[in-house]
C-alpha atoms as a PDB file:
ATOM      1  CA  UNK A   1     -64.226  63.636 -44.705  1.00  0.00           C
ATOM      2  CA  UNK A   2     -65.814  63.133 -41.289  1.00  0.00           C
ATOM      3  CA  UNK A   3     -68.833  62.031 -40.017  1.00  0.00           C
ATOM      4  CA  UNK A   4     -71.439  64.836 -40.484  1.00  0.00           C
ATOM      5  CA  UNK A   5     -73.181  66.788 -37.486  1.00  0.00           C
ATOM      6  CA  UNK A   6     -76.345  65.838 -39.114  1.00  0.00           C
ATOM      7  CA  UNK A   7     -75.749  62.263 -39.048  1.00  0.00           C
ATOM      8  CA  UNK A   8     -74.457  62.256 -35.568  1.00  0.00           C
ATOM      9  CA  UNK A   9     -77.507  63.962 -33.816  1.00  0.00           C
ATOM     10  CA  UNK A  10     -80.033  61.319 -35.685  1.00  0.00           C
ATOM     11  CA  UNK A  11     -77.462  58.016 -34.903  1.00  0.00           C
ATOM     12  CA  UNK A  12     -78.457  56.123 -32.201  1.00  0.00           C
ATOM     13  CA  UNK A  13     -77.176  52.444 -30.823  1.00  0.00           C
ATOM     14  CA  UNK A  14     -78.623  49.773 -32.447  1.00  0.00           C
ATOM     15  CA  UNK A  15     -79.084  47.125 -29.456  1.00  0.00           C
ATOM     16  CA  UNK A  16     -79.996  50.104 -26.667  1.00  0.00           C
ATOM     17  CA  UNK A  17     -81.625  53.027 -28.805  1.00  0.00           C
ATOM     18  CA  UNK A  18     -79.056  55.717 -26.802  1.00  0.00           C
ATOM     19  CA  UNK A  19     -77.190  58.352 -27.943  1.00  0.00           C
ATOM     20  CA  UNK A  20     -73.908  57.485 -29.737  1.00  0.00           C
ATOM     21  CA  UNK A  21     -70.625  60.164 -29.567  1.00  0.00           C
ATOM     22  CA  UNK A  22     -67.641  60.343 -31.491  1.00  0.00           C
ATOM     23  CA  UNK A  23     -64.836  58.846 -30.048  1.00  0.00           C
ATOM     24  CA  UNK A  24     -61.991  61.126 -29.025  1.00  0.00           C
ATOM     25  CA  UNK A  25     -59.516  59.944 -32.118  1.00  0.00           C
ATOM     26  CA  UNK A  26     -62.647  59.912 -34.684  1.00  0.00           C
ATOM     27  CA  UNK A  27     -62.256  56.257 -35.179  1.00  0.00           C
ATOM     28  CA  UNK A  28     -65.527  55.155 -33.922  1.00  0.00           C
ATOM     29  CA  UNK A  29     -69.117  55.779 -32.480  1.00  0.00           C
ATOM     30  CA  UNK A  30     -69.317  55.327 -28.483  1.00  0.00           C
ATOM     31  CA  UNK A  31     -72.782  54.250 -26.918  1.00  0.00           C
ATOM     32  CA  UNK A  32     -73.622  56.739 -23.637  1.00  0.00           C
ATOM     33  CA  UNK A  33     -75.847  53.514 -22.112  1.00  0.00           C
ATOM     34  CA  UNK A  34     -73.728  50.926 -23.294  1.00  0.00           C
ATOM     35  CA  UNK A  35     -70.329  51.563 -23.563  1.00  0.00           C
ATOM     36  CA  UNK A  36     -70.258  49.536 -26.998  1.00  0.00           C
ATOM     37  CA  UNK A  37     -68.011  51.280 -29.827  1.00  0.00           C
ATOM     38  CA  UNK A  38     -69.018  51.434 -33.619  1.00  0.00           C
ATOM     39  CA  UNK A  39     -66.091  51.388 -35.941  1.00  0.00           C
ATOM     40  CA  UNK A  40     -66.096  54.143 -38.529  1.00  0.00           C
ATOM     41  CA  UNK A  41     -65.010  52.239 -41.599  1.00  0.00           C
ATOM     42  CA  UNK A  42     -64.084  54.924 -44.880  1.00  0.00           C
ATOM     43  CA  UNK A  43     -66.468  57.595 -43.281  1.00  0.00           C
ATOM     44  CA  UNK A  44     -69.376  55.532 -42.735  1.00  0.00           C
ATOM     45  CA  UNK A  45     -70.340  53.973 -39.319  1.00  0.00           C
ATOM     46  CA  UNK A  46     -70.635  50.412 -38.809  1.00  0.00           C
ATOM     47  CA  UNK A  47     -73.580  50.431 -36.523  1.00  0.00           C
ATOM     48  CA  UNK A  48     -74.035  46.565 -36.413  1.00  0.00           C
ATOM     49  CA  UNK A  49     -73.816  45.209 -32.873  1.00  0.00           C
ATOM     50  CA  UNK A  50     -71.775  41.694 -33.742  1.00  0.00           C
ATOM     51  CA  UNK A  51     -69.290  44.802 -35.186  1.00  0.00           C
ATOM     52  CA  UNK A  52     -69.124  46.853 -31.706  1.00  0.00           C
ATOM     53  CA  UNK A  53     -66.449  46.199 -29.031  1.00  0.00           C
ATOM     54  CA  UNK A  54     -67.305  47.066 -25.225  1.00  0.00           C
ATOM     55  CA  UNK A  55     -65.109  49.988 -23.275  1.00  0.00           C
ATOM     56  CA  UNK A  56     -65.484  51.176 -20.086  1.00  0.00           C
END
């Protein structure tokens, strides 16, 4: 089971308030501002920011 629609549209990043998308390969939330990554730990995101890793 995935992360719902629902829960996407009202998830935002923690440490800059902006929209957060799924990551191509489901395995995490990306930040749009940020670039930080929420893991997606047994269908529930991990939105803690000491939890995030920084992409480009």
């Amino acid at each position: 089971m995935a992360v719902s629609k629902e829960l996407l549209e009202i998830l935002v990043c923690p440490l800059c308030k902006a929209t957060v998308n799924l990551t191509p390969d489901g395995t995490g939330l990306k930040c749009v501002e940020c670039h930080r990554v929420y893991p997606i730990r047994d269908d529930i995101p991990v939105m803690l920011v000491d939890e995030a890793k920084i992409e480009e």
